[in-house]
Protein backbone atom coordinates (compact mmCIF):
# COMPACT_ATOMS: atom_id res chain seq x y z
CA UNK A 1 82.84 54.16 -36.07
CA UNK A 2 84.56 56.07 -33.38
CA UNK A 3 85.54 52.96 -31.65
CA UNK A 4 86.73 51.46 -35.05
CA UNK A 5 88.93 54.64 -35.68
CA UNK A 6 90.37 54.29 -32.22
CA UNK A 7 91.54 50.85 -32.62
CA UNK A 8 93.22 51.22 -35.98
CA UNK A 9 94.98 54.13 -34.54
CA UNK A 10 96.21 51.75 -31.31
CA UNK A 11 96.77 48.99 -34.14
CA UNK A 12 99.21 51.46 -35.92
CA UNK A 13 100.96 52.96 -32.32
CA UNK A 14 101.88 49.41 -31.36
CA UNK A 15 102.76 48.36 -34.88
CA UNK A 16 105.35 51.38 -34.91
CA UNK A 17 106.96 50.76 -31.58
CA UNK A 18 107.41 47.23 -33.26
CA UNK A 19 109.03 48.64 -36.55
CA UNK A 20 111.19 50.69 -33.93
CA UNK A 21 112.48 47.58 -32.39
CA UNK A 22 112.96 45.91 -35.23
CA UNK A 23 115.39 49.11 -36.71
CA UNK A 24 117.31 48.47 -33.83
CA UNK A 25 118.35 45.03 -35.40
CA UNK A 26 119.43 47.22 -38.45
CA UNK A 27 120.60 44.80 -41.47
CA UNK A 28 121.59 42.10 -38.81
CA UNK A 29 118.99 39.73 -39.74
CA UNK A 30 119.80 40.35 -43.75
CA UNK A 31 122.97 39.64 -42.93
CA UNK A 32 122.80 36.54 -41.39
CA UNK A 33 120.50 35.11 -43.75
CA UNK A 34 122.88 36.52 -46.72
CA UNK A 35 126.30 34.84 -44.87
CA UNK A 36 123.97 31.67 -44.39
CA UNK A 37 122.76 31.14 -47.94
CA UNK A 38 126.42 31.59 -48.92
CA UNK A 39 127.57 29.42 -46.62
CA UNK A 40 125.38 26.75 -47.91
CA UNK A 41 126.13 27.74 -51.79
CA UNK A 42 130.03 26.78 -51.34
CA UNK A 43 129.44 23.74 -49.43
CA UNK A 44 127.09 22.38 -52.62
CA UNK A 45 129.91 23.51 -54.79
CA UNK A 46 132.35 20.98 -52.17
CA UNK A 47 129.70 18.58 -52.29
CA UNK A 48 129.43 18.55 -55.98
CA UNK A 49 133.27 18.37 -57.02
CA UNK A 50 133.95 15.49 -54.17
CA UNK A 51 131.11 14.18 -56.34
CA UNK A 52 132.75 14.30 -59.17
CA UNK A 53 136.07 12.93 -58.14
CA UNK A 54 134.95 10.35 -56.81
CA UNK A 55 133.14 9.26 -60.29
CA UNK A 56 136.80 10.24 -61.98
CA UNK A 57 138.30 7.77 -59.58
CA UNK A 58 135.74 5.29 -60.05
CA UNK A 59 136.13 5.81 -64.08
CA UNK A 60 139.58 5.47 -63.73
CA UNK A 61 139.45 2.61 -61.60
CA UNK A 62 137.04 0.67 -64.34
CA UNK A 63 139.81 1.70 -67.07
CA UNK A 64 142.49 0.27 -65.32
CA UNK A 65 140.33 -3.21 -65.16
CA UNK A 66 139.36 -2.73 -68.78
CA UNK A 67 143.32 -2.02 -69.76
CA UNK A 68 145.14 -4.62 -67.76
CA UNK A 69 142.09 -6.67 -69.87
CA UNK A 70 143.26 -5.34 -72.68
CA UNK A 71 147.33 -6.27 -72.65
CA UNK A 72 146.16 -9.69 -71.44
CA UNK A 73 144.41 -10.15 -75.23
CA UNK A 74 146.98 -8.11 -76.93
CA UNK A 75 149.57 -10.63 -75.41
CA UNK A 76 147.42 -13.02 -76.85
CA UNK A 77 147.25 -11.87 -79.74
CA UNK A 78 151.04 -11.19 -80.75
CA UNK A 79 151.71 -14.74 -80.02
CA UNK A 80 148.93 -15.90 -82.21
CA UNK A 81 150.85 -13.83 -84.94
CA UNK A 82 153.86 -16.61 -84.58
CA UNK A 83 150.52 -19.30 -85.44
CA UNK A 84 148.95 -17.86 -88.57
CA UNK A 85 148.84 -19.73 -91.87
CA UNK A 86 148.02 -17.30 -94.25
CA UNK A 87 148.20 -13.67 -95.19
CA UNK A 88 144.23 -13.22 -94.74
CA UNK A 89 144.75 -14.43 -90.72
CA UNK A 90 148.01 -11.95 -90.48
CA UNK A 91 146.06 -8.67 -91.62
CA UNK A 92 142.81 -9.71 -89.20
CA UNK A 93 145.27 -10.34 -86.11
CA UNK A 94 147.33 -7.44 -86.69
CA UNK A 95 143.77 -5.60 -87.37
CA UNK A 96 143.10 -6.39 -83.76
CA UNK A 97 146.19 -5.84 -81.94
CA UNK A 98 146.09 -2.10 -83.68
CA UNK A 99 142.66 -1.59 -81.98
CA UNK A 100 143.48 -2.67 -78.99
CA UNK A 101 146.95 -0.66 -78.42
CA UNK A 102 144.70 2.08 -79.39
CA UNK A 103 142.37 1.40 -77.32
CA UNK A 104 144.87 1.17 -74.34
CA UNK A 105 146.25 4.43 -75.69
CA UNK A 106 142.83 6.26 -75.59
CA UNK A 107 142.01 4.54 -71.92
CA UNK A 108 145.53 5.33 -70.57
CA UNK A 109 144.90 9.07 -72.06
CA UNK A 110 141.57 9.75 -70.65
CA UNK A 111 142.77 8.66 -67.24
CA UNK A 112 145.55 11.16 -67.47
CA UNK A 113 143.01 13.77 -68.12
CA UNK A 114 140.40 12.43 -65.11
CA UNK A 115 143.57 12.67 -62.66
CA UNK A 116 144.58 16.30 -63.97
CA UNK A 117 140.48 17.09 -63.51
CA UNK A 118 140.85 15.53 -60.04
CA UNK A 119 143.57 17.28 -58.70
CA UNK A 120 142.63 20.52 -60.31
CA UNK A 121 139.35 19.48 -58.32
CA UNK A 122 141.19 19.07 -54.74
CA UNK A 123 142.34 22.58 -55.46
CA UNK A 124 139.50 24.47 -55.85
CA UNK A 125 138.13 22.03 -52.91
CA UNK A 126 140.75 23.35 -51.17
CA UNK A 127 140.28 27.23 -52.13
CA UNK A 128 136.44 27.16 -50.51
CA UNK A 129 137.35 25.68 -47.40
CA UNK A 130 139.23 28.24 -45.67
CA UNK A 131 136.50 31.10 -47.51
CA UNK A 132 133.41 29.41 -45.83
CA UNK A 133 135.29 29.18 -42.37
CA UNK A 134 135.50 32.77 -42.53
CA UNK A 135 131.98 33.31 -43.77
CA UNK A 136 131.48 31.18 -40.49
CA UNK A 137 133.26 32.91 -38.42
CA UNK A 138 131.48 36.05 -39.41
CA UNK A 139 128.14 34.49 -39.09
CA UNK A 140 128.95 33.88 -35.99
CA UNK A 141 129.91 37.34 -34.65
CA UNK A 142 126.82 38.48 -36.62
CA UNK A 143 124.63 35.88 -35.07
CA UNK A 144 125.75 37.02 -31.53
CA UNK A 145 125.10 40.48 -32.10
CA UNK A 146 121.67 39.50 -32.94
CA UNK A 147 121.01 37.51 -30.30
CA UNK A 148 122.35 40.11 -28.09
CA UNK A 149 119.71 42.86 -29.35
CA UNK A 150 116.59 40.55 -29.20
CA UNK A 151 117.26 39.25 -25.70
CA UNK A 152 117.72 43.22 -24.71
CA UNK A 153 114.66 43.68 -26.34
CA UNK A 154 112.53 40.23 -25.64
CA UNK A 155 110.29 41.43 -22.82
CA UNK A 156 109.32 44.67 -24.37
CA UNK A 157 108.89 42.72 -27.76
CA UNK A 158 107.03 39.77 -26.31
CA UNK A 159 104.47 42.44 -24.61
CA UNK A 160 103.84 44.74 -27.49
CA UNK A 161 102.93 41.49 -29.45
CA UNK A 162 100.52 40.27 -26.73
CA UNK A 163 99.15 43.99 -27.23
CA UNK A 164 98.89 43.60 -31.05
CA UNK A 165 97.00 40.72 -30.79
CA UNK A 166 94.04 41.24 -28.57
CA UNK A 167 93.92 45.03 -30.49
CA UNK A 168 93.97 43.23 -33.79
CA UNK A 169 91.50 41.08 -32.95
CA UNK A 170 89.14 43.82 -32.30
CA UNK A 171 89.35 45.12 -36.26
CA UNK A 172 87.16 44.53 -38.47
CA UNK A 173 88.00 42.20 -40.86
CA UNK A 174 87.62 45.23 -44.14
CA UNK A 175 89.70 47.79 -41.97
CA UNK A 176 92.46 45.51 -41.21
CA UNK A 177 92.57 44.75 -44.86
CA UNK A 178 92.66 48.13 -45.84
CA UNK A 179 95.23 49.34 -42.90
CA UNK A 180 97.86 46.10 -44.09
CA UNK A 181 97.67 47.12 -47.33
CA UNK A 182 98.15 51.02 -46.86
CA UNK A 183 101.06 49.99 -44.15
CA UNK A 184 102.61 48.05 -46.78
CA UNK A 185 102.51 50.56 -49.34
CA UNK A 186 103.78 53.10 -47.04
CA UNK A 187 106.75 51.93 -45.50
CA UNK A 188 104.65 51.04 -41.99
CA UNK A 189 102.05 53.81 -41.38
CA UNK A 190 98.86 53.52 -42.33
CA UNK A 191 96.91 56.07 -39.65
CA UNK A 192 98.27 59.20 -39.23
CA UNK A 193 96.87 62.33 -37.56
CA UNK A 194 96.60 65.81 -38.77
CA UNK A 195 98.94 68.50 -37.51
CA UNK A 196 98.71 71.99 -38.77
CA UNK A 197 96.47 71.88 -41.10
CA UNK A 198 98.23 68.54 -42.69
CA UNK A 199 98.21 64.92 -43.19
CA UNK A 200 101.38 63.92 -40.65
CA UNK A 201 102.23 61.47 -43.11
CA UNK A 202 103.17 62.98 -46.56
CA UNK A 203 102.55 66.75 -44.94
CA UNK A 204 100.25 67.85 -47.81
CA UNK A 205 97.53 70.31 -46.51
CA UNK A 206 94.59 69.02 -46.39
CA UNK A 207 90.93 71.02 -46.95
CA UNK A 208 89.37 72.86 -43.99
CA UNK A 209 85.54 70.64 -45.09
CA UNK A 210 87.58 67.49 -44.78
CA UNK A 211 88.96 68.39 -41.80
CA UNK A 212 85.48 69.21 -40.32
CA UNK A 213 84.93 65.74 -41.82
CA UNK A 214 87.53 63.86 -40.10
CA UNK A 215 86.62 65.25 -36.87
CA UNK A 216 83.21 63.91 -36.64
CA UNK A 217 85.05 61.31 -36.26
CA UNK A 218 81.76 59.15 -38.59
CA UNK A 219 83.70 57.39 -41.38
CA UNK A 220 86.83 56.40 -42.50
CA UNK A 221 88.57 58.67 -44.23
CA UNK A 222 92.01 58.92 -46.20
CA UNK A 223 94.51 61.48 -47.61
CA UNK A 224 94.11 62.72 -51.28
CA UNK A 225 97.73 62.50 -51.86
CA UNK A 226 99.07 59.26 -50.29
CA UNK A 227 96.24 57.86 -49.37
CA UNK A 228 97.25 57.19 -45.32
CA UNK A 229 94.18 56.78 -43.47
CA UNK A 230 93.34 60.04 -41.17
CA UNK A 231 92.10 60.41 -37.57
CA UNK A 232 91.65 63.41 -35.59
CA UNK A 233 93.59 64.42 -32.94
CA UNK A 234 90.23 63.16 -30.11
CA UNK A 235 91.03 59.65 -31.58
CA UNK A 236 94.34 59.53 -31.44
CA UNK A 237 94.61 61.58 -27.76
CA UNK A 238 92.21 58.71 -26.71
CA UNK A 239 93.91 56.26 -28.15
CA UNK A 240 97.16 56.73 -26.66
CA UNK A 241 95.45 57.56 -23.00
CA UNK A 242 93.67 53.75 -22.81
CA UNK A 243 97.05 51.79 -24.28
């Protein structure tokens, strides 16, 4: 059990110089991810007007066939109207050439409207191009900063991970459980030591029998009041010494 202790408390040392490093990247990486997911958002808006001009212009372009259709019968029919032989052959014909000027009407309307909705398209097109080249532009800068502060960082990164994992693979399956979850719940530390009389991490006193308990150093123990596992200050002196 002493051994076990030990290694959680190296687990948690190493796991807070990484937290450290990672503070030094501040809200860089939030950023970047933020300015990147925006990025993408206004170029599926572009994507989806040029979309939908270019079905406008293809509707358009089918009304145009269908009108220039159209006149051809209504020529047709107006001359027919200089052919009829009765009243019953008038009424049908002129039926026809009402329904198709109409139609022509309602084609040559719609159009007007698809062109307005194009060009009103183009616009906004044109209002989100120059707004994701500066979101670009500041990903960029943001992106470079980044980089900056991991390479600055890499070696002493890349080792404390190499660290973490031969430590972590010393835990026993139960206590790393229970030291992820606590570090999860408590904003990275899990094992904390005592220090006058209290737990180091939520600085609640804690009883003189559980301190006599802690420092036999048998079993794991946790804190009362936020519930941060405890070591005594042998483990974590020895624990520090061999890292």
């Amino acid at each position: 059990m002493h051994n076990r202790l030990k290694i959680l408390y190296q687990l948690q040392i190493i796991d807070s110089q990484l937290d450290e490093l990672e503070e030094l990247r501040g809200d860089l990486p939030n950023n970047v991810n933020s300015l990147n997911s925006k990025i993408s958002e206004l170029k599926e808006q572009i994507k989806l007007k040029e979309k939908e001009k270019q079905e406008s212009l293809e509707k358009r372009e089918s009304n145009d066939e269908e009108i220039e259709k159209l006149k051809e019968s209504l020529k047709k029919f107006k001359s027919q109207l200089y052919q009829v032989r009765n009243n019953k052959e008038y009424d049908a014909l002129t039926k026809e050439i009402d329904y198709t000027e109409e139609t022509i009407k309602k084609m040559e309307s719609e159009n007007d409207a698809l062109a307005d909705r194009s060009k009103a398209l183009s616009n906004e097109i044109e209002e989100i191009i120059p707004k994701i080249k500066e979101l670009e532009k500041e990903l960029k800068e943001k992106e470079a900063e980044l980089k900056e502060i991991i390479k600055a960082n890499e070696k002493e990164e890349k080792k404390l991970r190499e660290i973490h994992k031969k430590i972590e693979e010393q835990v026993k399956s139960s206590d790393l459980a229970q030291y992820q979850k606590i570090r999860k719940a408590k904003k990275g530390k899990a094992v904390v030591t005592i220090k006058r009389s209290a737990c180091s991490g939520c600085h609640n006193i804690v009883p003189a029998q559980r301190q006599l308990e802690i420092r036999r150093n048998n079993r794991i123990i946790t804190c009362e009041y936020c519930g941060r596992i405890l070591v005594s200050q042998e483990i974590a002196e020895e624990a520090e010494k061999e890292l």
